[in-house]
Protein backbone atom coordinates (compact mmCIF):
# COMPACT_ATOMS: atom_id res chain seq x y z
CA UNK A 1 177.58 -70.05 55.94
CA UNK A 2 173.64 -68.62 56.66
CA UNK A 3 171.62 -71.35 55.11
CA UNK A 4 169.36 -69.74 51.89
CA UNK A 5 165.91 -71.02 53.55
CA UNK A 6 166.75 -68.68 56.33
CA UNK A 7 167.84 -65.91 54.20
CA UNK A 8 164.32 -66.54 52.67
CA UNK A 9 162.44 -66.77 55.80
CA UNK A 10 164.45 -63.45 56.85
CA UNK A 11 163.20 -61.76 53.84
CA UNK A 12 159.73 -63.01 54.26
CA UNK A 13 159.39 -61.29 57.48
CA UNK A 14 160.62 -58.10 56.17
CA UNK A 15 158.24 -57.58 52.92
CA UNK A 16 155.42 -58.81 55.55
CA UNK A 17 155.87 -55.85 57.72
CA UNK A 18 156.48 -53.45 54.84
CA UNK A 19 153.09 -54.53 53.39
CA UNK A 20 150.55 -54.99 56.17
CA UNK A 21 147.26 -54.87 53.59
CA UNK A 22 148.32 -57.85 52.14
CA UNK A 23 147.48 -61.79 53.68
CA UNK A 24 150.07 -63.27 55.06
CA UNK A 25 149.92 -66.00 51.62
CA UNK A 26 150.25 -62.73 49.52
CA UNK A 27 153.00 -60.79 51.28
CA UNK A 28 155.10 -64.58 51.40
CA UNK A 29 154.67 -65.01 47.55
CA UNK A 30 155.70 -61.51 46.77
CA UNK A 31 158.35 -62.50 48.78
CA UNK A 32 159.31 -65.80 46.88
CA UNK A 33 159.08 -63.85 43.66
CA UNK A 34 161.40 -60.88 44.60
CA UNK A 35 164.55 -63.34 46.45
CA UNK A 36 163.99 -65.51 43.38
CA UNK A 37 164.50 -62.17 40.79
CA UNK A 38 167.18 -61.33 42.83
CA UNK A 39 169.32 -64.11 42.96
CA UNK A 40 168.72 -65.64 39.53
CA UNK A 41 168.99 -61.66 37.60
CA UNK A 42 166.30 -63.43 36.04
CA UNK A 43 162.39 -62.64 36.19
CA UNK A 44 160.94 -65.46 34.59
CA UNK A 45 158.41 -68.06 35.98
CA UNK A 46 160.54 -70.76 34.86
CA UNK A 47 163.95 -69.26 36.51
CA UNK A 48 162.53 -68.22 39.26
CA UNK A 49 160.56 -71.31 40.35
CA UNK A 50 163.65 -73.61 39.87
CA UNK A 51 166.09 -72.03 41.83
CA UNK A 52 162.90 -71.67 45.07
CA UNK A 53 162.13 -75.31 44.40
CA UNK A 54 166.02 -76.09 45.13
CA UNK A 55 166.42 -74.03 48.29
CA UNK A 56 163.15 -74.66 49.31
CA UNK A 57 162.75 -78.50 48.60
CA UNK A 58 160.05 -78.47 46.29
CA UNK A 59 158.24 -79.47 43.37
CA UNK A 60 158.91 -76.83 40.72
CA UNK A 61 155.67 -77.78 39.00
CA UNK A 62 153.64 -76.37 42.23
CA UNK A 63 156.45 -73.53 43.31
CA UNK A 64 155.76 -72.39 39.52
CA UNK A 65 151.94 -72.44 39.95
CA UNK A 66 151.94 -70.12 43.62
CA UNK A 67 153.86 -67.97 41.41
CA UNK A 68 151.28 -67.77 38.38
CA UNK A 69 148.37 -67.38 40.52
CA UNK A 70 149.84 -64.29 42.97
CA UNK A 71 149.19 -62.35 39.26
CA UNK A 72 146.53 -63.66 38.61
CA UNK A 73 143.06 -62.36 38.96
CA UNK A 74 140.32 -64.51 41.48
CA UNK A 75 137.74 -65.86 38.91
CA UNK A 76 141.17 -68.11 37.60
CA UNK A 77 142.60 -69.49 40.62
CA UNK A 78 142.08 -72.88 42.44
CA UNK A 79 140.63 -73.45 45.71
CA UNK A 80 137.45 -72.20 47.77
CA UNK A 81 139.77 -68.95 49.77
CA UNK A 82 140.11 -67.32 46.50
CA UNK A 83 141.59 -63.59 46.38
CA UNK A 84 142.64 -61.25 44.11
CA UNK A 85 145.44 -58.80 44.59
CA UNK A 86 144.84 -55.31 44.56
CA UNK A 87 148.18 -53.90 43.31
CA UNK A 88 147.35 -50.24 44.05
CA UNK A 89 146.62 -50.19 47.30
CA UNK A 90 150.48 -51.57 47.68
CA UNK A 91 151.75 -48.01 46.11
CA UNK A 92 151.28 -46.24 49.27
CA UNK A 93 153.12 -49.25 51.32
CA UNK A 94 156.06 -49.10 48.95
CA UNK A 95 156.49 -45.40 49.40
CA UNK A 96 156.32 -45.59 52.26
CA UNK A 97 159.01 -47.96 53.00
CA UNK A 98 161.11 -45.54 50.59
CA UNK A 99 160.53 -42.74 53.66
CA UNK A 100 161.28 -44.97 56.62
CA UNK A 101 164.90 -45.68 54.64
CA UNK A 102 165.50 -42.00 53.68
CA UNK A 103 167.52 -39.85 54.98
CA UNK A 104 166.15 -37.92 58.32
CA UNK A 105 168.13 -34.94 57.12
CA UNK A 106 166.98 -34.88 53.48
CA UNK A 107 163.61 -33.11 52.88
CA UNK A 108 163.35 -33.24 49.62
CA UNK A 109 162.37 -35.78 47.22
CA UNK A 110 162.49 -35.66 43.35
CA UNK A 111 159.36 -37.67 41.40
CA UNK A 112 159.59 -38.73 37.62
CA UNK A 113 157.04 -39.50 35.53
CA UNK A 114 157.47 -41.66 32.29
CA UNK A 115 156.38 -44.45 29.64
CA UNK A 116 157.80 -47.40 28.98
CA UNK A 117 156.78 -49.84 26.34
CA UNK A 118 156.93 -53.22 25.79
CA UNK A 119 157.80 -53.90 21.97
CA UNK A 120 154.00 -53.28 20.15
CA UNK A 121 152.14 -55.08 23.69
CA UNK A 122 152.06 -52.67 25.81
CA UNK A 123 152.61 -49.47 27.91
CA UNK A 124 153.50 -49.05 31.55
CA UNK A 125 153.14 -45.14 32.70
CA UNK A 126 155.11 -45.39 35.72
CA UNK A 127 156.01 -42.80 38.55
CA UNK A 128 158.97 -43.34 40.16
CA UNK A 129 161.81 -42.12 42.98
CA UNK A 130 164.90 -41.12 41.61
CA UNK A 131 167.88 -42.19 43.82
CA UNK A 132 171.61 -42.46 42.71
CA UNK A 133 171.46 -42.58 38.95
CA UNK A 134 168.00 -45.33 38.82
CA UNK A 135 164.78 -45.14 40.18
CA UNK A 136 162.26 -47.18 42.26
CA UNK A 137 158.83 -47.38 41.23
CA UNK A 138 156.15 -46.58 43.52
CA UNK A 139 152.73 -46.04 41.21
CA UNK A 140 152.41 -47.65 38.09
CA UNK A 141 149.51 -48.50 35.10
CA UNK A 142 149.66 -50.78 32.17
CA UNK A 143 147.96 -50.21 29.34
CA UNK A 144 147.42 -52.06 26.29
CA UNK A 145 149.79 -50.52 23.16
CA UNK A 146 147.46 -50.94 20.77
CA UNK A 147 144.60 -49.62 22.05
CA UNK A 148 144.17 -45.13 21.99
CA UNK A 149 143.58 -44.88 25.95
CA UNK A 150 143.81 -41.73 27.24
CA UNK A 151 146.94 -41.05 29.43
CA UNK A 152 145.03 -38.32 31.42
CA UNK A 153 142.99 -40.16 33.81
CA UNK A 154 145.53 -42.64 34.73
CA UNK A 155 148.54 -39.94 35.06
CA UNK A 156 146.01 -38.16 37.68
CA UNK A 157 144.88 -41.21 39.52
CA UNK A 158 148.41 -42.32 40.29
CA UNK A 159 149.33 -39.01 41.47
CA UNK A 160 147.04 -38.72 44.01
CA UNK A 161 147.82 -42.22 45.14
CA UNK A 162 150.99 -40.73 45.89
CA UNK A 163 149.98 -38.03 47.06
CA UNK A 164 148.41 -38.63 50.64
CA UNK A 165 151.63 -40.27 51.67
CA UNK A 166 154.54 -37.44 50.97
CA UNK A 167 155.36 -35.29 54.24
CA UNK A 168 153.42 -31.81 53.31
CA UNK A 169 156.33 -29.57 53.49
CA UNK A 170 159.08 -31.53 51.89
CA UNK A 171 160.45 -29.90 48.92
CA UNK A 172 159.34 -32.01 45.99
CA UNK A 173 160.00 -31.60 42.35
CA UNK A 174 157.95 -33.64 39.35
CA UNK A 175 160.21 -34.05 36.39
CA UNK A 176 159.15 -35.24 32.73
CA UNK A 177 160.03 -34.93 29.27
CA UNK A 178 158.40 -32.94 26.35
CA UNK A 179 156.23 -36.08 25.56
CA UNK A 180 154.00 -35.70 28.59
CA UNK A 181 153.92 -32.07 28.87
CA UNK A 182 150.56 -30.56 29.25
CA UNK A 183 149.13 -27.61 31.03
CA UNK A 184 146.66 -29.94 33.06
CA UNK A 185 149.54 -31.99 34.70
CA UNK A 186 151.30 -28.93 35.37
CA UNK A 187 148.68 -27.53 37.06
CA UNK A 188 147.56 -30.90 38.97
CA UNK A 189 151.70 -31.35 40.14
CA UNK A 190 151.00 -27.65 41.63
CA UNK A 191 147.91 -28.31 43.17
CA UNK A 192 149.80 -30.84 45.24
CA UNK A 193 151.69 -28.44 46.53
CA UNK A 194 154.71 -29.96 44.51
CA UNK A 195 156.88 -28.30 41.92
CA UNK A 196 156.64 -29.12 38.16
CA UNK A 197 160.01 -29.85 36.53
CA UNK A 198 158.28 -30.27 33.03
CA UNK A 199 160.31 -29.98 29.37
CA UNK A 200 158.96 -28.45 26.47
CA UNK A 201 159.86 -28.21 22.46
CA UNK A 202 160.88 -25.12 21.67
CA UNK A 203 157.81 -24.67 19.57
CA UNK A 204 155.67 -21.78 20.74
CA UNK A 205 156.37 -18.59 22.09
CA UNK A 206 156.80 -17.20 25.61
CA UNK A 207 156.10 -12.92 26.51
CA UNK A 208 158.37 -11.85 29.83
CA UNK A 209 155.77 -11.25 32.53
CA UNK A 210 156.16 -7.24 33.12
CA UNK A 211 154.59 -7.29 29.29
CA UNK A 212 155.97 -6.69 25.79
CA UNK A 213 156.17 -8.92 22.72
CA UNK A 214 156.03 -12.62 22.40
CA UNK A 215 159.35 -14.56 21.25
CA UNK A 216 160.04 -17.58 19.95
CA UNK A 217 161.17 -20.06 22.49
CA UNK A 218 163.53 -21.61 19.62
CA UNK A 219 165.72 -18.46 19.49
CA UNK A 220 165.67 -17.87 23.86
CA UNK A 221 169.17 -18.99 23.81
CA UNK A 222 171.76 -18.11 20.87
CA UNK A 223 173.81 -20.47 21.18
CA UNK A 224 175.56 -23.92 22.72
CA UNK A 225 177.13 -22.19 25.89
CA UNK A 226 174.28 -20.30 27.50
CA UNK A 227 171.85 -20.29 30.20
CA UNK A 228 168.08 -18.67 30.90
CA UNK A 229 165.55 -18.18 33.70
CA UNK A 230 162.89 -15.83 33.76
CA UNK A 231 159.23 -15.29 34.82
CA UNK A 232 156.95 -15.48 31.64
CA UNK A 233 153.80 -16.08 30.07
CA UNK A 234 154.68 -19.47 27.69
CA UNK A 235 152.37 -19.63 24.96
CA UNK A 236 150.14 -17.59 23.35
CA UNK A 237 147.18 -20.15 22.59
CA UNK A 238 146.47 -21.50 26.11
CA UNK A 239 148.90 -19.41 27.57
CA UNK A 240 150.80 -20.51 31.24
CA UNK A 241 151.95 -18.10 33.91
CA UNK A 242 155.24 -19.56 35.08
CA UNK A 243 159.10 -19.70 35.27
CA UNK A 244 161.25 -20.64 32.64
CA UNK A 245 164.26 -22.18 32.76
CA UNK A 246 166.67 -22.84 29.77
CA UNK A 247 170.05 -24.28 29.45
CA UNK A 248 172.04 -24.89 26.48
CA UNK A 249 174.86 -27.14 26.77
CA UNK A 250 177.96 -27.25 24.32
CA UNK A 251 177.69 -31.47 24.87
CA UNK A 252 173.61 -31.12 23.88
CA UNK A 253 171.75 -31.08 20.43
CA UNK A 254 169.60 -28.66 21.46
CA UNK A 255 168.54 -27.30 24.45
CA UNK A 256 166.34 -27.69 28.03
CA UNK A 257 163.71 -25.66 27.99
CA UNK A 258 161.96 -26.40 31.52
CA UNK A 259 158.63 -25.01 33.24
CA UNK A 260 158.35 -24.81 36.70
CA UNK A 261 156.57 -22.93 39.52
CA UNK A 262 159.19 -22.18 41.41
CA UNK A 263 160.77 -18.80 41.55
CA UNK A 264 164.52 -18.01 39.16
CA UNK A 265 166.23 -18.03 42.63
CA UNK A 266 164.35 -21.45 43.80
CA UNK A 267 165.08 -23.57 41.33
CA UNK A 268 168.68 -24.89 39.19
CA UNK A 269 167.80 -25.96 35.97
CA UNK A 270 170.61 -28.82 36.71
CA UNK A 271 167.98 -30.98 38.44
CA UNK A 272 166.32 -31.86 35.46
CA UNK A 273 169.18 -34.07 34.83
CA UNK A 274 167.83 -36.26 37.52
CA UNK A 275 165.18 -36.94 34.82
CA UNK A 276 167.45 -39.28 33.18
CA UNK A 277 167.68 -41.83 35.99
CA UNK A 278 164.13 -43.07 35.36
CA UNK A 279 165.11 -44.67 31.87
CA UNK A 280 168.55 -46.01 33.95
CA UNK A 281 165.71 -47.49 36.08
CA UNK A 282 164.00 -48.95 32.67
CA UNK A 283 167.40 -50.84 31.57
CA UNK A 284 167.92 -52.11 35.12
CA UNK A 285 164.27 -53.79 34.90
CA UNK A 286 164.72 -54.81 31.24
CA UNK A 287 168.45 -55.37 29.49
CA UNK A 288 170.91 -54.14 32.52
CA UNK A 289 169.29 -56.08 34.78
CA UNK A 290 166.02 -58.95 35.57
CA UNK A 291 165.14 -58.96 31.44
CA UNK A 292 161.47 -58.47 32.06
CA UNK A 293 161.51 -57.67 28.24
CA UNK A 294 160.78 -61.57 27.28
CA UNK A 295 158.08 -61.88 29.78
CA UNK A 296 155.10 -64.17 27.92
CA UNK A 297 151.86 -62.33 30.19
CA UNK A 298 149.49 -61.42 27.89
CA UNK A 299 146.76 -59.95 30.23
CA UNK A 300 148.17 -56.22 31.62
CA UNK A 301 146.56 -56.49 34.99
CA UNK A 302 148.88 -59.29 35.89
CA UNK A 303 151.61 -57.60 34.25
CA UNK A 304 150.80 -55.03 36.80
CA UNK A 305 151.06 -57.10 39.95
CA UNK A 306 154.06 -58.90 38.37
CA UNK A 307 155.27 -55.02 38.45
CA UNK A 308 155.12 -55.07 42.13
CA UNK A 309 157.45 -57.78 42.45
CA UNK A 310 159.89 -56.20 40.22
CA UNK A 311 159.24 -52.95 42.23
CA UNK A 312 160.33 -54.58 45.50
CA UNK A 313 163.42 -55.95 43.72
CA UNK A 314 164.83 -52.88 42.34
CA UNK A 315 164.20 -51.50 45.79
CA UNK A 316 166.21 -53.84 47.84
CA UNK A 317 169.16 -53.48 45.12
CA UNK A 318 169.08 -49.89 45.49
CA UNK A 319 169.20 -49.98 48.91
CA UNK A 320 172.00 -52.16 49.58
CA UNK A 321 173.61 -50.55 46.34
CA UNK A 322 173.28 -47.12 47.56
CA UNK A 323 174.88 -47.54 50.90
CA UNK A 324 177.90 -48.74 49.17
CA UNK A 325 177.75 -45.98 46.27
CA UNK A 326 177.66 -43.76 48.86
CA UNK A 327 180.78 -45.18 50.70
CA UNK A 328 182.71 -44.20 47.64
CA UNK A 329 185.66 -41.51 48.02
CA UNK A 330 184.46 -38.39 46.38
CA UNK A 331 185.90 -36.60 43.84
CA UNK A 332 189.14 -34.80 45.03
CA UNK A 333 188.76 -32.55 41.97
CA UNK A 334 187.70 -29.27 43.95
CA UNK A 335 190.91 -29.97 46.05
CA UNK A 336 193.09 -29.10 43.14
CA UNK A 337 194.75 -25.56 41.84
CA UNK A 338 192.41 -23.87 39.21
CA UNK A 339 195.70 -24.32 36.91
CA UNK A 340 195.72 -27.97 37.25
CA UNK A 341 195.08 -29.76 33.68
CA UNK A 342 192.54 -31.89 35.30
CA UNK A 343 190.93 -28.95 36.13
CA UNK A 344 190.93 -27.60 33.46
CA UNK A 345 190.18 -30.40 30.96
CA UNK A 346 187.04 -31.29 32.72
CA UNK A 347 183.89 -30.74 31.40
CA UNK A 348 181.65 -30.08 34.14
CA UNK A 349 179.77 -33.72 34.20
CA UNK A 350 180.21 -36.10 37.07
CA UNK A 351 182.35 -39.43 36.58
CA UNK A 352 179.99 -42.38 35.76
CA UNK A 353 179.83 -44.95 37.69
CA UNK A 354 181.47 -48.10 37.32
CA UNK A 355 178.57 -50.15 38.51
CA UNK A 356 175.27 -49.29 38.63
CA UNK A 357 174.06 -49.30 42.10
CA UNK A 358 171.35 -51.75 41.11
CA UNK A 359 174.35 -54.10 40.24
CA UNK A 360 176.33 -53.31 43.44
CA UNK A 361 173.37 -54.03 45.33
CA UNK A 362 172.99 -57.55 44.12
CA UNK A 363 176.36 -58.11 43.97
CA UNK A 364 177.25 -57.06 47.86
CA UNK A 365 173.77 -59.55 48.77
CA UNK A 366 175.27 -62.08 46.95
CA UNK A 367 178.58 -61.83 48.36
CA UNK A 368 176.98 -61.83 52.08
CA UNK A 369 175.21 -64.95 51.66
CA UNK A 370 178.42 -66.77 49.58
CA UNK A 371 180.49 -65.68 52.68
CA UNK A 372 177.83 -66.31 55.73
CA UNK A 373 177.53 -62.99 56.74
CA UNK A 374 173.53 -61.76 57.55
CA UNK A 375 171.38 -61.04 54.82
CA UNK A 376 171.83 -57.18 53.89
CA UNK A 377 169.13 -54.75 54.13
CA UNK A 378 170.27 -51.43 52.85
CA UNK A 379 168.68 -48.26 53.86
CA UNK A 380 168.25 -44.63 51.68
CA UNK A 381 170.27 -42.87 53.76
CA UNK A 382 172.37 -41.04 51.19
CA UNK A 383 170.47 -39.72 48.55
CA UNK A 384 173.08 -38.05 45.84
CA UNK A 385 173.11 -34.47 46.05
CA UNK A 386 171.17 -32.11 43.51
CA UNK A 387 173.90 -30.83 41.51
CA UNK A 388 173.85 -26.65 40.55
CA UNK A 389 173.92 -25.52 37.66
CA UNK A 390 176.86 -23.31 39.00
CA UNK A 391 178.62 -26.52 39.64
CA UNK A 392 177.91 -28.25 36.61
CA UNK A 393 177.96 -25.92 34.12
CA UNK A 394 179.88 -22.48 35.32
CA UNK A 395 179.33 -20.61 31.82
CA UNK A 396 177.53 -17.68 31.17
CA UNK A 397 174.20 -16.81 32.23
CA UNK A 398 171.61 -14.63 31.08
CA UNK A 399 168.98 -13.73 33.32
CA UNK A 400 165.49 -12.74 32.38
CA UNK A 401 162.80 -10.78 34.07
């Protein structure tokens, strides 16, 4: 059987290259903290520091203090070679390890942008990588809740963090929910050169763009069943040249009303549904997975660095957790007659999976160092495909101008 402390001193190495702005003390520690997270499910201090100071052979008491201090800021640590991390300039290091991994053949990327909240403490606005139903994090802020902070400034200053780093003419899509709509994002995600995949309530009104009246965006679609796309102007007040897309499904309260740039032919409503594996990534930080919800850190500037550990976690699980998603048999549903009752009973909507590929991730690392094999790695080979709305959803469709 491979001994931990080389597992350790494996993954060491690794994070170390990924991350050549940090010292080699800092890149070791966000080491320590991830393999800890990892093999405890666990992200507490306490957890964490045990199971190092067992494989490791150390005191707890001073494996839990290197801990602390990686989050915490200069002025409060011990010694005369103070230094404080600077979390952001990681963001471009972990994307960047997210391209290395990806797929040479897949030139596209889809970004999400959302909130997450921390009981009445505080607010992390996040960006992340959606990949196989979850999401890594590569850009992140945290806010005090009970404080009124503009989201604005922060929202802009992550993207162009981001930014610099993306290959110019991939294909990439920004999704959000009506919360964080607003016509300056929209515009910003454009500037980019990206595509807005941004929701709206169906309050307002939209005019087709060869002119006429303004509708209601609340009666676009009659009923459960249909589909929309059209260039318009949305909104009369601070009105928006763009392309709407709208999908009602018969599963769905009410329906998707989406803004993008791209053209009607472009872009397939359907990948808004990849919007939904940011808040998959959410549960696998929180309750599905390392239960950062009972974290005691007051101050939200080590909850941020703390984030980067976490981060390079959930990364490593999806890696290794992808390349075994993806080693799945497929559905054989398309291979059946168009009479068959499976056919014909299905709904359109993918299987779920059985595990999460967060949990298949830690489970197959596990399993490698339980049976002495080398310490897996993973790669993002196989993204999951964008599904079509044609695929997902083959009812009618009403097309607009």
């Amino acid at each position: 059987m491979s001994p931990p402390r080389s597992s350790i001193d494996q993954w060491i190495g690794i994070v170390t290259t990924r991350f050549p702005v940090l010292s080699k003390p800092q890149a070791t520690v966000l080491a320590l903290w991830s393999f800890g997270m990892m093999m405890t499910q666990k992200c507490g201090q306490t957890t964490v520091a045990c199971f190092l100071a067992e494989v490791l052979g150390k005191k707890e008491d001073a494996v839990r203090q290197r801990l602390r201090e990686w989050t915490w800021e200069k002025e409060s640590k011990r010694g005369l070679k103070r230094s404080e991390l600077d979390v952001t300039i990681c963001f471009a290091w972990l994307l960047r390890w997210i391209l290395q991994e990806w797929s040479p053949t897949e030139r596209r990327m889809a970004l999400a942008l959302d909130a997450t909240s921390l009981a009445d403490r505080f607010v992390v606005l996040a960006i992340s990588v959606v990949y196989r139903g979850s999401g890594i994090p590569i850009a992140w802020v945290v806010l005090p809740a009970t404080q009124s902070t503009p989201w604005k400034p922060h929202w802009l200053a992550l993207l162009r963090q981001v930014e610099a780093v993306l290959p110019a003419d991939w294909l990439v899509i920004v999704l959000a929910d009506r919360g964080l709509y607003a016509r300056w994002l929209y515009r910003a995600i454009v500037a980019m050169g990206w595509h807005p995949f941004l929701r709206i309530n169906p309050r307002g009104l939209y005019q087709p763009l060869q002119g006429g009246p303004f509708h209601s965006l609340a009666n676009l679609l009659p009923q459960p069943g249909h589909t929309w796309s059209g260039r318009v102007i949305c909104f009369k007040t601070r009105p928006l040249k763009c392309t709407l897309l709208a999908c009602w499904r018969e599963d769905q309260e009410s329906p998707w009303l989406i803004l993008t740039d791209l053209t009607p032919r472009q872009a397939d409503i359907a990948w808004y549904a990849l919007r939904a594996w940011i808040e998959a990534q959410f549960k696998d930080t929180k309750r599905g997975g390392w239960q950062w919800q009972y974290t005691r850190m007051l101050d939200p500037q080590r909850i941020s660095r703390f984030w980067l550990a976490l981060a390079v976690t959930l990364l490593w699980a999806m890696s290794v957790g992808g390349e075994a998603d993806a080693s799945l048999p497929p559905s054989n549903l398309q291979a059946l007659p168009p009479s068959h009752i499976a056919r014909r009973m299905a709904k359109g909507n993918p299987q779920p999976r059985g595990l999460s590929c967060c949990r298949q991730g830690w489970i197959a690392i596990l399993a490698a160092l339980m049976t002495g094999k080398p310490l897996p790695v993973g790669n993002l080979h196989n993204p999951e495909p964008w599904s079509s709305i044609s695929e997902t959803y083959p009812r009618q469709v009403m097309k607009g101008g």
